[in-house]
Protein backbone atom coordinates (compact mmCIF):
# COMPACT_ATOMS: atom_id res chain seq x y z
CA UNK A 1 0.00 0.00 0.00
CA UNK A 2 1.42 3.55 -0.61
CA UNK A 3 2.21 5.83 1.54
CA UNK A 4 0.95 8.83 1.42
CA UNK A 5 1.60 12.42 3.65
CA UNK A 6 -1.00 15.25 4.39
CA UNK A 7 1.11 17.36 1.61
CA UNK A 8 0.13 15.02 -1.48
CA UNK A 9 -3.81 14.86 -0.39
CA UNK A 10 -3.68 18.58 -0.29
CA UNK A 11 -2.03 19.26 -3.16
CA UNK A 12 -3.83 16.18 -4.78
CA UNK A 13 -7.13 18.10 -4.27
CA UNK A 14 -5.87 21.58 -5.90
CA UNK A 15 -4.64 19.80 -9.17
CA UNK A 16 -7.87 18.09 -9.33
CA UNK A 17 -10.14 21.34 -9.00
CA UNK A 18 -7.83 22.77 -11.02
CA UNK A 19 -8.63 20.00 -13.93
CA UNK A 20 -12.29 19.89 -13.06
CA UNK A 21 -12.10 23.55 -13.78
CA UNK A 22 -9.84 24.03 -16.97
CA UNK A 23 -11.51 20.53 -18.57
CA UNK A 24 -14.90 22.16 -18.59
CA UNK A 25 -16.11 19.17 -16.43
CA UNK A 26 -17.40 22.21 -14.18
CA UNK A 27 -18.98 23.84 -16.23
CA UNK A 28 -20.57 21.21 -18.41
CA UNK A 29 -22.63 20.28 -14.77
CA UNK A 30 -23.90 23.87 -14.65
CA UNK A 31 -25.22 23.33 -18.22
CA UNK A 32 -27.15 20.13 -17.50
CA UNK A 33 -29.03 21.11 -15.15
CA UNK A 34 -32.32 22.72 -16.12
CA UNK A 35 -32.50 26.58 -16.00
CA UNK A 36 -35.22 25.97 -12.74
CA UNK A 37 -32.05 24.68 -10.89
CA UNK A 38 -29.82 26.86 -12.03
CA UNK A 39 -32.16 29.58 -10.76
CA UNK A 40 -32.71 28.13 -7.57
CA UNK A 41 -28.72 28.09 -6.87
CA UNK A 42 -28.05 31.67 -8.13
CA UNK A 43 -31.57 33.39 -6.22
CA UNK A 44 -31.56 30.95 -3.49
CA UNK A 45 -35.45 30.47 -3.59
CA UNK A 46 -37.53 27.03 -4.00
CA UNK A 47 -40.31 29.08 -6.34
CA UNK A 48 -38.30 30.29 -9.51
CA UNK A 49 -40.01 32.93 -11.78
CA UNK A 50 -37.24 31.13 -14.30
CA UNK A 51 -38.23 32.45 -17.44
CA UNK A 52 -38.01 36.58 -16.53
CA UNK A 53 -35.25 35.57 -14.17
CA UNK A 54 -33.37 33.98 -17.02
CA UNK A 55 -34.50 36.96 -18.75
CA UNK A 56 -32.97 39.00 -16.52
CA UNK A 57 -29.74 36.89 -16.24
CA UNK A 58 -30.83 35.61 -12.57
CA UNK A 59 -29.73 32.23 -13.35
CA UNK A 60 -26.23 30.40 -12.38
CA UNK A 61 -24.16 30.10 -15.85
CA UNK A 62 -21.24 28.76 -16.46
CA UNK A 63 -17.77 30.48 -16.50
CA UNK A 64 -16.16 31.97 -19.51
CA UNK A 65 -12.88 32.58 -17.68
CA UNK A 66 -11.90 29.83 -15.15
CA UNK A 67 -8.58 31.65 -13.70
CA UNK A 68 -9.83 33.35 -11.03
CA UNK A 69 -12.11 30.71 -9.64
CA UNK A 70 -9.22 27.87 -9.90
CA UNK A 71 -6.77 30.40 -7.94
CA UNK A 72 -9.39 30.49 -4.99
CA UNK A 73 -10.29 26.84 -5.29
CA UNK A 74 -6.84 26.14 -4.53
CA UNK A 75 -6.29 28.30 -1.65
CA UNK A 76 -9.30 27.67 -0.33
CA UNK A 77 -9.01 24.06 0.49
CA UNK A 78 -5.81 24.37 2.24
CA UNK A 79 -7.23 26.98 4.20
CA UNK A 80 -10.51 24.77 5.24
CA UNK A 81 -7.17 22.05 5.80
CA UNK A 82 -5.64 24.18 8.59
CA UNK A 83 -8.48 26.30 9.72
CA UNK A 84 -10.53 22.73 10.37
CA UNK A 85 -9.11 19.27 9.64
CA UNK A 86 -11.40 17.19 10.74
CA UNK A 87 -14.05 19.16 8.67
CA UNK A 88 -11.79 18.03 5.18
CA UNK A 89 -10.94 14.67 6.88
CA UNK A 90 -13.94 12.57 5.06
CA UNK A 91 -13.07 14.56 1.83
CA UNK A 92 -8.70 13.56 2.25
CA UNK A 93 -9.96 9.74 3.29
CA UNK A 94 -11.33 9.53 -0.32
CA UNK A 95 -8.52 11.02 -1.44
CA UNK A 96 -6.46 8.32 0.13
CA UNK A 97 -8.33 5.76 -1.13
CA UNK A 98 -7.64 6.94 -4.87
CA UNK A 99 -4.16 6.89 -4.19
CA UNK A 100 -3.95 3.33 -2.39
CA UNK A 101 -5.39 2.16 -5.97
CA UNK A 102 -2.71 3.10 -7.97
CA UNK A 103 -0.70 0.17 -7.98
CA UNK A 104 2.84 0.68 -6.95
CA UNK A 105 3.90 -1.64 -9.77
CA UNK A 106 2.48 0.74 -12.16
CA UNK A 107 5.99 2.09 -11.59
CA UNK A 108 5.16 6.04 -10.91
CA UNK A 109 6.83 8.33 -8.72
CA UNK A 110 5.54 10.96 -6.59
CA UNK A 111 4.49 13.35 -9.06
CA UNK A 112 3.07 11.33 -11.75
CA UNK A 113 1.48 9.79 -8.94
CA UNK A 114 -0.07 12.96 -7.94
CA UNK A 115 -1.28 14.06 -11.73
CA UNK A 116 -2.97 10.66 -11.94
CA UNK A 117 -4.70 10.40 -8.51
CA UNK A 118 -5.72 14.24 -9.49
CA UNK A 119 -7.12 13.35 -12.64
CA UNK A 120 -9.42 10.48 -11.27
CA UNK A 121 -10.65 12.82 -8.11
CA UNK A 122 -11.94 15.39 -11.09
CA UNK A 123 -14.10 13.08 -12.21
CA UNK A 124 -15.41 11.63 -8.61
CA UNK A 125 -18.05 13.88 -6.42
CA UNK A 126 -15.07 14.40 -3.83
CA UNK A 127 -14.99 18.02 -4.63
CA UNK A 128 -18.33 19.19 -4.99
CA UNK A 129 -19.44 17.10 -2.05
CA UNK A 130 -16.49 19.07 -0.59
CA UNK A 131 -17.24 22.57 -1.44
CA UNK A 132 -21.45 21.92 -0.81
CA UNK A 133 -20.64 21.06 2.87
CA UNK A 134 -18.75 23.81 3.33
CA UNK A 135 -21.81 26.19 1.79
CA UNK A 136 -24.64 24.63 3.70
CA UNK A 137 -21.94 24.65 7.14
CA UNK A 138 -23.26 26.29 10.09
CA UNK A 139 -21.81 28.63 12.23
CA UNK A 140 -18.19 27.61 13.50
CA UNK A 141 -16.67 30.74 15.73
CA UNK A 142 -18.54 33.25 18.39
CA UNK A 143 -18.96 35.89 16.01
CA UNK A 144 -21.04 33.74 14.31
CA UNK A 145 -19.04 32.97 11.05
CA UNK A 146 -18.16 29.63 9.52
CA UNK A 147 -15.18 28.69 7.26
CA UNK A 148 -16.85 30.18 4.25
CA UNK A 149 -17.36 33.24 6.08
CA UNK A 150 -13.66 32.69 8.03
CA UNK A 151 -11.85 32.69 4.44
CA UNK A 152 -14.07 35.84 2.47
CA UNK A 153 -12.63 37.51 5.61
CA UNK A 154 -9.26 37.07 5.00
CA UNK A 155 -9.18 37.07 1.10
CA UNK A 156 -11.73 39.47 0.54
CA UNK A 157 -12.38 36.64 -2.85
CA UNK A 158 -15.88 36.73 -2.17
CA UNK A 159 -17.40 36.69 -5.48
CA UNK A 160 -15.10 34.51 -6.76
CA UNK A 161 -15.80 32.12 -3.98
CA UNK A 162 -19.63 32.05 -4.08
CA UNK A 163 -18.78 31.05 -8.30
CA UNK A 164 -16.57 27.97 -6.68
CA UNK A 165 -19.82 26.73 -4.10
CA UNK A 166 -21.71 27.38 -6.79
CA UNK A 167 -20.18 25.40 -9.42
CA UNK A 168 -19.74 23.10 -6.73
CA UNK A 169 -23.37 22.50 -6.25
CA UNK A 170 -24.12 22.13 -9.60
CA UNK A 171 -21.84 19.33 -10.20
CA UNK A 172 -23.00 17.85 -6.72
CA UNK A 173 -26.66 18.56 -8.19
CA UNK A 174 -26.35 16.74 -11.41
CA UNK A 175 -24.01 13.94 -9.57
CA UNK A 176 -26.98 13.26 -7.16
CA UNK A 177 -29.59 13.25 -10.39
CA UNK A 178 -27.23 10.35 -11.92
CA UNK A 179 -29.42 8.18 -9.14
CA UNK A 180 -32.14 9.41 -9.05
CA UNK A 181 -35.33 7.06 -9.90
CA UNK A 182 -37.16 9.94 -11.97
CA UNK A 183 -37.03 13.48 -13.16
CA UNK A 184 -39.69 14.63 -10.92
CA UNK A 185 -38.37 13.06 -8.15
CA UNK A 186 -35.16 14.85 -8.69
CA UNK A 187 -36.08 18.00 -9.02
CA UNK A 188 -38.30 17.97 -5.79
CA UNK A 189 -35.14 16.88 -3.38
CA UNK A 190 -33.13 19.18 -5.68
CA UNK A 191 -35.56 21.98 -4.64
CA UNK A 192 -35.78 21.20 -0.83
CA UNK A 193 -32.38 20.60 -0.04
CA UNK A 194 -31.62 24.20 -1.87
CA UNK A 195 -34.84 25.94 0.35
CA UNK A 196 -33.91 24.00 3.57
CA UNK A 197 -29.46 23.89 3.64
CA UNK A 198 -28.38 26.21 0.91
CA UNK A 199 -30.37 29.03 0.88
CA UNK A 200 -29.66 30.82 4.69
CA UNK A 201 -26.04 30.88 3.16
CA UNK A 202 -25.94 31.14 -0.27
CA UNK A 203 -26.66 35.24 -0.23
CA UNK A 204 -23.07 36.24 -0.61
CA UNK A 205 -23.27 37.90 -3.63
């Protein structure tokens, strides 16, 4: 079994929201979702006027420039690391896991290892199961902030946070829809679990 330090799982998770960024696989989650959705995540309400909102431009869309979102992505989860690491632990367990499947007979060393274990997170829910926790988290510290609220403090990346948690719960959206047992049903847990966790936190913007 390999062995694998704190420093890979971290930097592990950065390449791969880096990828899941700069492949599109972000993005192309935002698009199939239906513009309902979409409209729920961006106005944070379970009864969309969709069609003047989309009108409007009140609907989540995807990014035309990635930059500035991968940047925070990647400071962001080593900050959630240090800030709380028992909050990332579940997230760097999976993490583990990928690695402990890459064979060391495959003959890789720690790099290549990294790019490859980075490139199969991207395509796992690992990251926007990540970054959806964080966004529905409740309050962490006395003055009533969590780690969403810890980091926009420090960085002052607000807006190109809430794009990150939102991207994020698209792809954790559509990832969830992959089981569901019809559309309908979908869209109604969709809906709730938007009105019930996301919404007190989602109004960032």
């Amino acid at each position: 079994m390999i062995t694998i330090n704190p420093r890979s799982k971290l930097l592990a998770l950065g390449l791969a929201s880096k990828r899941w960024f700069e492949s599109a696989a972000a993005n192309m989650d935002v698009t199939r979702l239906g513009a309902g959705v979409r409209n729920m995540i961006y106005v944070g309400t379970c009864i969309p006027d969709y069609k003047n909102d989309q009108l409007r431009g009140n609907t989540f869309v995807s990014a035309n420039e990635v930059k500035d979102v991968v940047a925070v992505c990647q400071s962001f989860i080593p900050f959630v690391a240090k800030a709380n690491p028992s909050f990332i632990q579940k997230h760097t367990n999976q993490v583990m896991s990928i690695y402990n499947s890459l064979a060391e007979s495959e003959d890789m060393d720690e790099e290549k290892r990294e790019h490859t274990a980075a490139n199969r997170i991207a395509e796992t829910n690992i990251i926007p199961g990540l970054l959806t926790s964080l966004l529905i988290q409740g309050r962490t510290s006395i003055n009533g902030a969590n780690l969403v609220g810890q980091y926009v403090a420090a960085s002052r990346n607000a807006n190109a946070l809430l794009r990150v948690l939102r991207h994020g719960l698209c792809s954790y959206s559509h990832n969830k829809s992959k089981h569901a047992l019809n559309n309908n049903n979908y869209q109604e847990q969709v809906a709730a679990f938007i009105s019930s966790k996301v919404q007190p936190h989602i109004h960032m913007r």
